[in-house]
PDB file of N, CA and C in Angstrom:
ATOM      1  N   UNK A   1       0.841  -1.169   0.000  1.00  0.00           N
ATOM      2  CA  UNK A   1       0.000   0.000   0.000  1.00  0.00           C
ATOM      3  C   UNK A   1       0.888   1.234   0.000  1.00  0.00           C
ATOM      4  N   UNK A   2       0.171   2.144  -0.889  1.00  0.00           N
ATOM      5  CA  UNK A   2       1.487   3.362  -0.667  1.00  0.00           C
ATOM      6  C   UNK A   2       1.329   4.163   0.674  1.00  0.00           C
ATOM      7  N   UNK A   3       2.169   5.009   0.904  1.00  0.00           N
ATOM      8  CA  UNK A   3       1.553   6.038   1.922  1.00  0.00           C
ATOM      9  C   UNK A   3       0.774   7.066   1.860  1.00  0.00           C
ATOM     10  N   UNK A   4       0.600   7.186   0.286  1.00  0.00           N
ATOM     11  CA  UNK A   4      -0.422   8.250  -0.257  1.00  0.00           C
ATOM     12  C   UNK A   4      -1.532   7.703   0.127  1.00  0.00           C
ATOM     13  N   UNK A   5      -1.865   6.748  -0.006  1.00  0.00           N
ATOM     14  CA  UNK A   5      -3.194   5.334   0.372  1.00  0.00           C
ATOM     15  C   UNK A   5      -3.605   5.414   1.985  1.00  0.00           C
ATOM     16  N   UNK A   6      -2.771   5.549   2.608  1.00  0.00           N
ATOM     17  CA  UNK A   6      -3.048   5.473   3.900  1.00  0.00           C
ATOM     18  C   UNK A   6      -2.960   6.324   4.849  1.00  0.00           C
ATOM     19  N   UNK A   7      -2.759   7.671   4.228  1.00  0.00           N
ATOM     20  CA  UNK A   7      -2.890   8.856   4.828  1.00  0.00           C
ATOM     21  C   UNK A   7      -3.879  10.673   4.003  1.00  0.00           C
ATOM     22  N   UNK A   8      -4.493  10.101   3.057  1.00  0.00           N
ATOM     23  CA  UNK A   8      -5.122  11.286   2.672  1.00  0.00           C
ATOM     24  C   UNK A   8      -6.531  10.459   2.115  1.00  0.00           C
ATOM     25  N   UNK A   9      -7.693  11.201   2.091  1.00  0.00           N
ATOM     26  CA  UNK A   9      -9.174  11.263   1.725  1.00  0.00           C
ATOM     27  C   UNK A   9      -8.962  11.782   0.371  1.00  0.00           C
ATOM     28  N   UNK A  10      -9.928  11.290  -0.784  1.00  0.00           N
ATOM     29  CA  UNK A  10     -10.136  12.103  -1.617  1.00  0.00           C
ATOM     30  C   UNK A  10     -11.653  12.437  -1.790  1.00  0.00           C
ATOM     31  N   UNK A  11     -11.565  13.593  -1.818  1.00  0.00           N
ATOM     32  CA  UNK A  11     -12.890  14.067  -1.575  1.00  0.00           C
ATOM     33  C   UNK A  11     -13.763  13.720  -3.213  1.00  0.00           C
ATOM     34  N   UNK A  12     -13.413  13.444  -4.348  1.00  0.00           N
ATOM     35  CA  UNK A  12     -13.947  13.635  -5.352  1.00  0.00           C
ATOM     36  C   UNK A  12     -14.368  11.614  -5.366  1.00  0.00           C
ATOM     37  N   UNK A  13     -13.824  11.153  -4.381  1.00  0.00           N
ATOM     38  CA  UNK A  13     -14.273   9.703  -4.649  1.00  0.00           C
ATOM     39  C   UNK A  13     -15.637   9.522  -4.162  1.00  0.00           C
ATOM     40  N   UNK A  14     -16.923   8.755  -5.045  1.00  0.00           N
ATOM     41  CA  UNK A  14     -17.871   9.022  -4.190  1.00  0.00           C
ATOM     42  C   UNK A  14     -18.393   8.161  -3.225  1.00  0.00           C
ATOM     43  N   UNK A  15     -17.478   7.376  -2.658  1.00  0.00           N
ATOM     44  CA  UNK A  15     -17.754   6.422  -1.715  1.00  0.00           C
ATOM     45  C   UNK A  15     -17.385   7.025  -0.101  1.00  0.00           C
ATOM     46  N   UNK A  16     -18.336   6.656   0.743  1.00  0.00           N
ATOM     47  CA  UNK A  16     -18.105   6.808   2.098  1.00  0.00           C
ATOM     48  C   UNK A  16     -18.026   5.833   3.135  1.00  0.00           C
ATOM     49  N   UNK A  17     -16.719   5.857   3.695  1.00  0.00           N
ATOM     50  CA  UNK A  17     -16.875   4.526   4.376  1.00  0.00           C
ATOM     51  C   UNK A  17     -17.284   4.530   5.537  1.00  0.00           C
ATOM     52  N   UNK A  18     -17.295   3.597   6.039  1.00  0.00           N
ATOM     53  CA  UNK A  18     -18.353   3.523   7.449  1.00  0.00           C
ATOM     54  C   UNK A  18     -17.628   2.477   8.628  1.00  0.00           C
ATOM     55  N   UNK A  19     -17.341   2.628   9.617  1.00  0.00           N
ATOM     56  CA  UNK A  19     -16.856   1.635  10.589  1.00  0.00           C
ATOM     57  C   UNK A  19     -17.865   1.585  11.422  1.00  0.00           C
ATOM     58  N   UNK A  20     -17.944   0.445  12.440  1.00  0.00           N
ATOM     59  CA  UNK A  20     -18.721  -0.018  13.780  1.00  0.00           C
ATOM     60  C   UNK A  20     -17.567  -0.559  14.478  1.00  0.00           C
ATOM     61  N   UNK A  21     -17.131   0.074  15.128  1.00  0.00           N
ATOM     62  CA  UNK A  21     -16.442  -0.348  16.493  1.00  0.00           C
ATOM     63  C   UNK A  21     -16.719  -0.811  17.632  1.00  0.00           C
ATOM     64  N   UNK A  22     -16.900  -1.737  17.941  1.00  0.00           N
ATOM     65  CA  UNK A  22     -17.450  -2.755  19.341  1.00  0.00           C
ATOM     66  C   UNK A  22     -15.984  -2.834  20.303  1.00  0.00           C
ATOM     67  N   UNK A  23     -16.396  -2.313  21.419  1.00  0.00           N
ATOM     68  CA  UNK A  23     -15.462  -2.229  22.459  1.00  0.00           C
ATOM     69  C   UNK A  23     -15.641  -2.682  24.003  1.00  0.00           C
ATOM     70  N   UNK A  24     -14.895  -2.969  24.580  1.00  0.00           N
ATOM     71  CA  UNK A  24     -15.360  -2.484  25.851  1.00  0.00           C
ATOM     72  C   UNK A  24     -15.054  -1.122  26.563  1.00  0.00           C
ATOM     73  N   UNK A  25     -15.996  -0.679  27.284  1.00  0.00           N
ATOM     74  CA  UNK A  25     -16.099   0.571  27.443  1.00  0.00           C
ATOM     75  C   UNK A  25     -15.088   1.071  28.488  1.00  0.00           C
ATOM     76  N   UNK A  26     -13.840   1.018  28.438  1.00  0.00           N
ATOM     77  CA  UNK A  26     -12.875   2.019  28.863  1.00  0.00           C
ATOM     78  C   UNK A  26     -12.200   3.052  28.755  1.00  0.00           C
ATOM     79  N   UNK A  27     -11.397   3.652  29.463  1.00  0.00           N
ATOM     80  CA  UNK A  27     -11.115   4.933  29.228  1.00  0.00           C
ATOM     81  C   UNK A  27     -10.107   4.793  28.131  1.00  0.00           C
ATOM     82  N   UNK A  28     -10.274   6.409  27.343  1.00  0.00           N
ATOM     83  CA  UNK A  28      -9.272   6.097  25.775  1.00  0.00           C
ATOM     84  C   UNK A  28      -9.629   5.405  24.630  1.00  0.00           C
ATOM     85  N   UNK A  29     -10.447   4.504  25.078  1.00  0.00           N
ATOM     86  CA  UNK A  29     -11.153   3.902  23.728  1.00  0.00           C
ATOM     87  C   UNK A  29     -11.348   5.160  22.631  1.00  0.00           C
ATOM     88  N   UNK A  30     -12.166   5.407  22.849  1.00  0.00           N
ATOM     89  CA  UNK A  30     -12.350   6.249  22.126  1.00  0.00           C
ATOM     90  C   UNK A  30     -11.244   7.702  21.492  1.00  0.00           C
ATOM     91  N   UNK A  31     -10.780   7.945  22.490  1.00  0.00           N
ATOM     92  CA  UNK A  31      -9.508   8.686  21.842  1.00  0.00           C
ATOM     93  C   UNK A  31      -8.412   7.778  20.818  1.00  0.00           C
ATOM     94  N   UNK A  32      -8.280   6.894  21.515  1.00  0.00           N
ATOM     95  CA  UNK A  32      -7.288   6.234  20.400  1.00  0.00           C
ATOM     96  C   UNK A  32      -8.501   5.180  18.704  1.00  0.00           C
ATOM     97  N   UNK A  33      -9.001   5.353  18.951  1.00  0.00           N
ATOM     98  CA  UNK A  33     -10.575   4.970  17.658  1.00  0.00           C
ATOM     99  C   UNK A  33      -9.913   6.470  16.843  1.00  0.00           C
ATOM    100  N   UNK A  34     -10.201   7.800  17.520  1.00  0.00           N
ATOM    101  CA  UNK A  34      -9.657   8.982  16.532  1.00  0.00           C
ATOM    102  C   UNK A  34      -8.448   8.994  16.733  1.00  0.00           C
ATOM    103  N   UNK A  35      -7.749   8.889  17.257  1.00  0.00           N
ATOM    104  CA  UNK A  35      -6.418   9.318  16.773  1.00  0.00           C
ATOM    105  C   UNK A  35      -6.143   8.603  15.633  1.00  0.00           C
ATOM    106  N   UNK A  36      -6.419   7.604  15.058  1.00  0.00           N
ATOM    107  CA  UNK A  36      -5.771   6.875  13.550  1.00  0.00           C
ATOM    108  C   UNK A  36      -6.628   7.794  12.516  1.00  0.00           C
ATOM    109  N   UNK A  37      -8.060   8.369  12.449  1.00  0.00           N
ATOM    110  CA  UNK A  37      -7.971   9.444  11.893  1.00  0.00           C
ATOM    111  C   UNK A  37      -7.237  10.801  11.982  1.00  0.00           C
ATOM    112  N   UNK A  38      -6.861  11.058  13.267  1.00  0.00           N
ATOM    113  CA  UNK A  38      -6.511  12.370  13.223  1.00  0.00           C
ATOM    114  C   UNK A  38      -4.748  12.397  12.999  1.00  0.00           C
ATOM    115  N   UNK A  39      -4.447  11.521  13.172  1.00  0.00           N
ATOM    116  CA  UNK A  39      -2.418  11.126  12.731  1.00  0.00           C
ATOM    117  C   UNK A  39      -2.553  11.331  11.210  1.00  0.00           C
ATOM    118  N   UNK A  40      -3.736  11.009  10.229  1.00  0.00           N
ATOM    119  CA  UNK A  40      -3.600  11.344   8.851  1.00  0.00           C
ATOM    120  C   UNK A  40      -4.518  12.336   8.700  1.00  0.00           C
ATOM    121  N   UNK A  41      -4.461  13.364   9.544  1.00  0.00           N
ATOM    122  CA  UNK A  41      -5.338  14.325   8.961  1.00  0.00           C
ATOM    123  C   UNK A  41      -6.649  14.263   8.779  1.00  0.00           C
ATOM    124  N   UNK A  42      -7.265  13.641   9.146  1.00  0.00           N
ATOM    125  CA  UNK A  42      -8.417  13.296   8.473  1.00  0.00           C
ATOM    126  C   UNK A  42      -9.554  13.694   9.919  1.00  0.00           C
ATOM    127  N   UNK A  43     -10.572  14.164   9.197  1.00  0.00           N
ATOM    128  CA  UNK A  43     -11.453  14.675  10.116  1.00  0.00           C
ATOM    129  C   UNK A  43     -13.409  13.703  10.086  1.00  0.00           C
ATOM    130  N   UNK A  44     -13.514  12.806  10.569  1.00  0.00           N
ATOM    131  CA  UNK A  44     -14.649  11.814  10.190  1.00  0.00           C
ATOM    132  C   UNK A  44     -16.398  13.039  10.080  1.00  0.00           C
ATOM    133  N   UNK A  45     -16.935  12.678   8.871  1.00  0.00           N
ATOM    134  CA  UNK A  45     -18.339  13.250   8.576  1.00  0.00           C
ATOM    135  C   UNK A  45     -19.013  13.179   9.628  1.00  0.00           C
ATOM    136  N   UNK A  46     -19.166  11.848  10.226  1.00  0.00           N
ATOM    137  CA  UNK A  46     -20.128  11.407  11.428  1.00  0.00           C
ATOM    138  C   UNK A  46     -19.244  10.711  12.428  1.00  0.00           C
ATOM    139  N   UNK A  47     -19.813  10.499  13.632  1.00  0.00           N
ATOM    140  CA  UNK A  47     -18.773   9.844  14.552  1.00  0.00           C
ATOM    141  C   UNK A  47     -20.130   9.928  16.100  1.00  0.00           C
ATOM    142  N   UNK A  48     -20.051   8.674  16.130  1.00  0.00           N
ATOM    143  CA  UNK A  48     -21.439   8.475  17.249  1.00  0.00           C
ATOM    144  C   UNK A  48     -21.139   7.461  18.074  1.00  0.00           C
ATOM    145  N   UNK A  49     -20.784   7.846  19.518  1.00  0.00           N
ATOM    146  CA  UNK A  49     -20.436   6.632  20.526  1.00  0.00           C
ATOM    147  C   UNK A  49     -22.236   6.332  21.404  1.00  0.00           C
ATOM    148  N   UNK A  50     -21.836   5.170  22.223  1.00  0.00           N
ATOM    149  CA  UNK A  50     -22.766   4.733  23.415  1.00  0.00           C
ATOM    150  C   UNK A  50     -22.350   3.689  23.734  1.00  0.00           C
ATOM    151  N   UNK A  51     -23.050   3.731  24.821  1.00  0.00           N
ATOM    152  CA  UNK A  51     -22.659   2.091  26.002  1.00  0.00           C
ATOM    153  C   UNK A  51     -24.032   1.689  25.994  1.00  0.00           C
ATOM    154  N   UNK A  52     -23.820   0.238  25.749  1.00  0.00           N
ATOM    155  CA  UNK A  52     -24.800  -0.637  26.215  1.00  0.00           C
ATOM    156  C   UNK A  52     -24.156  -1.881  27.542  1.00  0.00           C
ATOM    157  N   UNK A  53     -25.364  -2.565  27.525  1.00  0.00           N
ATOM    158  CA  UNK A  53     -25.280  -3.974  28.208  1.00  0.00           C
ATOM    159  C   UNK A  53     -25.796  -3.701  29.902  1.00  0.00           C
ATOM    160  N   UNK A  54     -26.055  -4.439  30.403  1.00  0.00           N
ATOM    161  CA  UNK A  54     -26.384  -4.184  31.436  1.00  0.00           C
ATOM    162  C   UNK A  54     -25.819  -3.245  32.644  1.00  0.00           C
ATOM    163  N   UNK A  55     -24.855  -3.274  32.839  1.00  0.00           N
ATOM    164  CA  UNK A  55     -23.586  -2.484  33.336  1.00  0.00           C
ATOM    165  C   UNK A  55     -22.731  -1.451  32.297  1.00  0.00           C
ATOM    166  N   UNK A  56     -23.541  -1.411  31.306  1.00  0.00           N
ATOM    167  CA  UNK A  56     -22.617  -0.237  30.633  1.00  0.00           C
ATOM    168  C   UNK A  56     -21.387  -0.657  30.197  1.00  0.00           C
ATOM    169  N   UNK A  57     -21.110  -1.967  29.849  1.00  0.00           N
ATOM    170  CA  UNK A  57     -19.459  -2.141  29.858  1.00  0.00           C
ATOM    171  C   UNK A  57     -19.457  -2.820  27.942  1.00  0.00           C
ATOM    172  N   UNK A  58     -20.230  -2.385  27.491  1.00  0.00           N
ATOM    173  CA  UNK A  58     -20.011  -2.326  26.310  1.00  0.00           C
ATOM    174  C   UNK A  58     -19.636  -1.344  25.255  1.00  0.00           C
ATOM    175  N   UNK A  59     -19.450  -0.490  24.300  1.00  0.00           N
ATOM    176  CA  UNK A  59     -18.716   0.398  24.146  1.00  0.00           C
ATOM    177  C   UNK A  59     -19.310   0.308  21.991  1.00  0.00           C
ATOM    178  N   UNK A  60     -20.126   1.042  21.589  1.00  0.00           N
ATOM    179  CA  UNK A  60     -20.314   0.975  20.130  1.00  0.00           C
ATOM    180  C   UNK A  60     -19.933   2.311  19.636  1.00  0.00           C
ATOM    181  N   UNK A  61     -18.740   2.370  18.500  1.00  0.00           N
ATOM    182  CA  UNK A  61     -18.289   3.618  17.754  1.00  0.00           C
ATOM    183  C   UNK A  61     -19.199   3.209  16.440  1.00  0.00           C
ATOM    184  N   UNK A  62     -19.617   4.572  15.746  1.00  0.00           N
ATOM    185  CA  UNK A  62     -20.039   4.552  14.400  1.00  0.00           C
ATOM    186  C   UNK A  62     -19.532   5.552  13.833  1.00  0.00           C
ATOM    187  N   UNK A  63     -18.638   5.264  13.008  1.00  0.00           N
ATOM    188  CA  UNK A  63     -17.812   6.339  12.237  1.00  0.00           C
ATOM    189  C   UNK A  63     -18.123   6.138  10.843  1.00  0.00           C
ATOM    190  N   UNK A  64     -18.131   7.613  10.006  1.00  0.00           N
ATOM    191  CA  UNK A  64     -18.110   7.796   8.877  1.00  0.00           C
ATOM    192  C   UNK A  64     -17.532   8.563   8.206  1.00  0.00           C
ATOM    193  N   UNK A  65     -16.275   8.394   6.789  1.00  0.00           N
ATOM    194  CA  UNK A  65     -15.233   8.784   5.942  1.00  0.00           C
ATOM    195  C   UNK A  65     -15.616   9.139   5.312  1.00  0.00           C
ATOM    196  N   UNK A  66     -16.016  10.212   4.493  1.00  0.00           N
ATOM    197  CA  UNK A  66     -15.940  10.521   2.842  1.00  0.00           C
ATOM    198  C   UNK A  66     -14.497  10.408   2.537  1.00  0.00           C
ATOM    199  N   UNK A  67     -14.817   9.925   1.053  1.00  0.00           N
ATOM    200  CA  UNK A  67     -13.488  10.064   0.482  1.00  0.00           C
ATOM    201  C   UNK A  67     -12.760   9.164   0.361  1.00  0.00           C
ATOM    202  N   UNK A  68     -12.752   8.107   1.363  1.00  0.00           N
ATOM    203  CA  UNK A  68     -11.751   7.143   1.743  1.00  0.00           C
ATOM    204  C   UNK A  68     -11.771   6.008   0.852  1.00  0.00           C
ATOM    205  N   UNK A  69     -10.410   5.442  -0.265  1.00  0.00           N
ATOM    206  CA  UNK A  69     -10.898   4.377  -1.111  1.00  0.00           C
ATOM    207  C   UNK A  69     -10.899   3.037  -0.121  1.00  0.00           C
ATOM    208  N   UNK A  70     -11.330   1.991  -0.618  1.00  0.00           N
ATOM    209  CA  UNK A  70     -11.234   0.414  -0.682  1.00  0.00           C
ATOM    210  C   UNK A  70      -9.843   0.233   0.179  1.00  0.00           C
ATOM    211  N   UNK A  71      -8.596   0.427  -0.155  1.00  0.00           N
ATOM    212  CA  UNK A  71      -7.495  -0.150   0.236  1.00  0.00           C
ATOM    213  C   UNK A  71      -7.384   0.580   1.619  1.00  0.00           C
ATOM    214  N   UNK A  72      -7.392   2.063   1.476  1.00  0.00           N
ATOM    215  CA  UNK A  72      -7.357   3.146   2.712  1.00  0.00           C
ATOM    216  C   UNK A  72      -8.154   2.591   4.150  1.00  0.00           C
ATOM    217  N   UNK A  73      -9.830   2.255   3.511  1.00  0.00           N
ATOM    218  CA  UNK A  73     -10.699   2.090   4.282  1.00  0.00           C
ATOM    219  C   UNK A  73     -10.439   0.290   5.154  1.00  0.00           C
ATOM    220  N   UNK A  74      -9.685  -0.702   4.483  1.00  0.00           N
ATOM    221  CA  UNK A  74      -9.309  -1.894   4.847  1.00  0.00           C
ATOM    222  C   UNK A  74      -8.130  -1.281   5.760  1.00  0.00           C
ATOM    223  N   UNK A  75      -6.999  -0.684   5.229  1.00  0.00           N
ATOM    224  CA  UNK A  75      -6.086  -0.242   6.029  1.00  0.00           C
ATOM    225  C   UNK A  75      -6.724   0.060   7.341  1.00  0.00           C
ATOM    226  N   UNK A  76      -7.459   1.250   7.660  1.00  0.00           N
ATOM    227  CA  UNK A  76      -7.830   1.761   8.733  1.00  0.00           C
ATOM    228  C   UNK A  76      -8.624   0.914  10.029  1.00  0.00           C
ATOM    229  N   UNK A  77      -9.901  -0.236   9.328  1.00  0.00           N
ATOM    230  CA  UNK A  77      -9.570  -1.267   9.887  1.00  0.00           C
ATOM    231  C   UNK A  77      -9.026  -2.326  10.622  1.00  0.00           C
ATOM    232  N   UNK A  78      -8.120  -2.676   9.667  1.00  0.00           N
ATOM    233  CA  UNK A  78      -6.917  -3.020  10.187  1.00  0.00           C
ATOM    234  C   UNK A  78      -6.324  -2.843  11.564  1.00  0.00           C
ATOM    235  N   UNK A  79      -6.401  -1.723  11.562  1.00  0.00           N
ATOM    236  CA  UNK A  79      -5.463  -0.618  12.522  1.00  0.00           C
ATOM    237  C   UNK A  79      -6.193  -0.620  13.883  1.00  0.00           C
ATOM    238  N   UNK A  80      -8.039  -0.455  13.680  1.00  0.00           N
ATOM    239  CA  UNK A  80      -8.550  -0.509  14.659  1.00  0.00           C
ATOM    240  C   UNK A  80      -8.771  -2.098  15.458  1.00  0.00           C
ATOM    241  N   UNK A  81      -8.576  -2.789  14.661  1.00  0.00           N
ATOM    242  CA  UNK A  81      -8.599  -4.087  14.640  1.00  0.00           C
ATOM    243  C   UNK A  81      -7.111  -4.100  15.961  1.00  0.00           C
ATOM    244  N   UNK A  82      -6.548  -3.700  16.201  1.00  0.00           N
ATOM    245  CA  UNK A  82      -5.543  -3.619  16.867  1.00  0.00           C
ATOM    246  C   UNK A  82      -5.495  -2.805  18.210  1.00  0.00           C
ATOM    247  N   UNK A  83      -6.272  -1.908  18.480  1.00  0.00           N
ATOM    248  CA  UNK A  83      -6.511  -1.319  19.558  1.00  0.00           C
ATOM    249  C   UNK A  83      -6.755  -2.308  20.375  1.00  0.00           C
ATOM    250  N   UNK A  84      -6.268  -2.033  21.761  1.00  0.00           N
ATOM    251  CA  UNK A  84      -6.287  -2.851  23.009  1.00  0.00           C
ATOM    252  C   UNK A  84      -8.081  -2.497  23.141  1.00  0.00           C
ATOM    253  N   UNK A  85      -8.655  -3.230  23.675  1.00  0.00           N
ATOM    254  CA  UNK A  85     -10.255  -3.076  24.264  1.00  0.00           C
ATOM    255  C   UNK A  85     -11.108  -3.172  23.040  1.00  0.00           C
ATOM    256  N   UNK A  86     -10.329  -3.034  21.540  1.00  0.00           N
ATOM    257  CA  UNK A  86     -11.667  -3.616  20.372  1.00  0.00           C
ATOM    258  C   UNK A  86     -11.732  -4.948  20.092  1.00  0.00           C
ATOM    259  N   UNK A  87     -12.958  -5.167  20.318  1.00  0.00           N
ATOM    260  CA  UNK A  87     -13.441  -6.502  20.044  1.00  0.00           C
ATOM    261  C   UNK A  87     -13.802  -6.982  18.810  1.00  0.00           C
ATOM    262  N   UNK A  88     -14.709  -5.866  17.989  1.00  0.00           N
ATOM    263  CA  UNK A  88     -15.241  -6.339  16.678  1.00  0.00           C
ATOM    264  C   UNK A  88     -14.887  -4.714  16.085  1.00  0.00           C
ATOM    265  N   UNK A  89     -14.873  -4.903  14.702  1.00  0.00           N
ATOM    266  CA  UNK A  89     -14.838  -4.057  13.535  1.00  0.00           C
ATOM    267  C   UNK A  89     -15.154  -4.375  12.907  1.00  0.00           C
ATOM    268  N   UNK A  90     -16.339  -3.625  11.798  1.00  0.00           N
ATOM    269  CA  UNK A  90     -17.030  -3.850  10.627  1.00  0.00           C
ATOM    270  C   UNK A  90     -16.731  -2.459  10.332  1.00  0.00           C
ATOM    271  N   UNK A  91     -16.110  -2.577   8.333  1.00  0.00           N
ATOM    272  CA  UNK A  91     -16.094  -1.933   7.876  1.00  0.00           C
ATOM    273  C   UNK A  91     -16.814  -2.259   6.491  1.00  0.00           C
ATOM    274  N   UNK A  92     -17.453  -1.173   6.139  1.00  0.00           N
ATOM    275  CA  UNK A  92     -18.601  -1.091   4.522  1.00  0.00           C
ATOM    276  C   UNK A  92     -17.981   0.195   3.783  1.00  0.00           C
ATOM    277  N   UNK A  93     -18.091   0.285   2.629  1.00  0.00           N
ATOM    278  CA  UNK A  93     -18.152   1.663   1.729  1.00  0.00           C
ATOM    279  C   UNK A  93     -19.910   1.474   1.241  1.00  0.00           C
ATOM    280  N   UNK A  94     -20.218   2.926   1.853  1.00  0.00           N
ATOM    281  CA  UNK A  94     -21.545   3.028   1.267  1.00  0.00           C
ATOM    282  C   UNK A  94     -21.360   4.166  -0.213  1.00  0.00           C
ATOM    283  N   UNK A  95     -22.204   3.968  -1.541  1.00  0.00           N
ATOM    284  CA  UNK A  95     -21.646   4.794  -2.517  1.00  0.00           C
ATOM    285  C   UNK A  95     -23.052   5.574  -2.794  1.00  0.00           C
ATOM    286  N   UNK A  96     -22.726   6.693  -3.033  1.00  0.00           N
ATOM    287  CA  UNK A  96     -23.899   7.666  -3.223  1.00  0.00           C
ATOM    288  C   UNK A  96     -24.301   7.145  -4.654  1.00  0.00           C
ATOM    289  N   UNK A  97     -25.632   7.629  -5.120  1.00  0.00           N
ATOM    290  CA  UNK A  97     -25.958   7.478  -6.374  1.00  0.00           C
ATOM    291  C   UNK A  97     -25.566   8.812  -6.838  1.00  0.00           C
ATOM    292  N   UNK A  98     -24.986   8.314  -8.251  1.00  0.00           N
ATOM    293  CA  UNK A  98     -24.529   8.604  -9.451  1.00  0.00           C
ATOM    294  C   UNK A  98     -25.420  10.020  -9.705  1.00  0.00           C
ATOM    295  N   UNK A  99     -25.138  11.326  -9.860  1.00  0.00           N
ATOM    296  CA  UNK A  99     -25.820  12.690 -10.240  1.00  0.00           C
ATOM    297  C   UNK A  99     -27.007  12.116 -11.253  1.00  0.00           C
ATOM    298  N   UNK A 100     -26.545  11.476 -12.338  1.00  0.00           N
ATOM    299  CA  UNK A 100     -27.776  11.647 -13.482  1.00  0.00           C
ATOM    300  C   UNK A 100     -28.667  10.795 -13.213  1.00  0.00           C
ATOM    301  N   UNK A 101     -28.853  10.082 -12.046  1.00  0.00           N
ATOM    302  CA  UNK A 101     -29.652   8.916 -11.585  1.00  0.00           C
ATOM    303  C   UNK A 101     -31.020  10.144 -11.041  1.00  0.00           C
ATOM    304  N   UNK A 102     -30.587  10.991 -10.749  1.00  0.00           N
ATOM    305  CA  UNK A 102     -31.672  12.255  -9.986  1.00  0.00           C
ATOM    306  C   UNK A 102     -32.813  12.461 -10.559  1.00  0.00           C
TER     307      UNK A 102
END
């Protein structure tokens, strides 16, 4: 992967990617979930935490990229896939419809 790939958005791509981060709910989770956006610059469209489970000790991120291709968006993954306290990661590219589809 280059490093161009794994550190810049292109805004003219029209796919947006989307993560679900399943955690347990400790401290930093969530700071370190953004910091792998914010080390490349990158600033997320949407970004929505909460705790569930009976005791609160569950932990759900929903983040969303414009811009971000296929390889970028697996990369980033990846990455969260590696944080101490994540349990699950699901990543999707959702793609807008096409202008002349309107």
């Amino acid at each position: 992967m280059s490093l161009f790939a794994a550190t810049d958005a292109d805004d003219d791509l029209p796919a947006t990617a989307c993560f679900s981060v399943h955690a347990r709910a400790e401290p930093g989770v969530m700071a370190r979930v953004l910091e792998l956006f914010a080390k490349r610059g990158l600033v997320p469209c949407f970004y929505q935490s909460s705790t569930s489970g009976t005791d609160r000790s569950e932990l759900t991120i929903d983040i969303q990229m414009h811009g971000l291709g296929r390889e970028t968006m697996d990369y980033i993954a990846a990455c969260l896939r590696q944080i101490v306290c994540v349990e699950v990661v699901s990543a999707a590219q959702r793609h807008l419809p096409d202008r002349a589809e309107y």
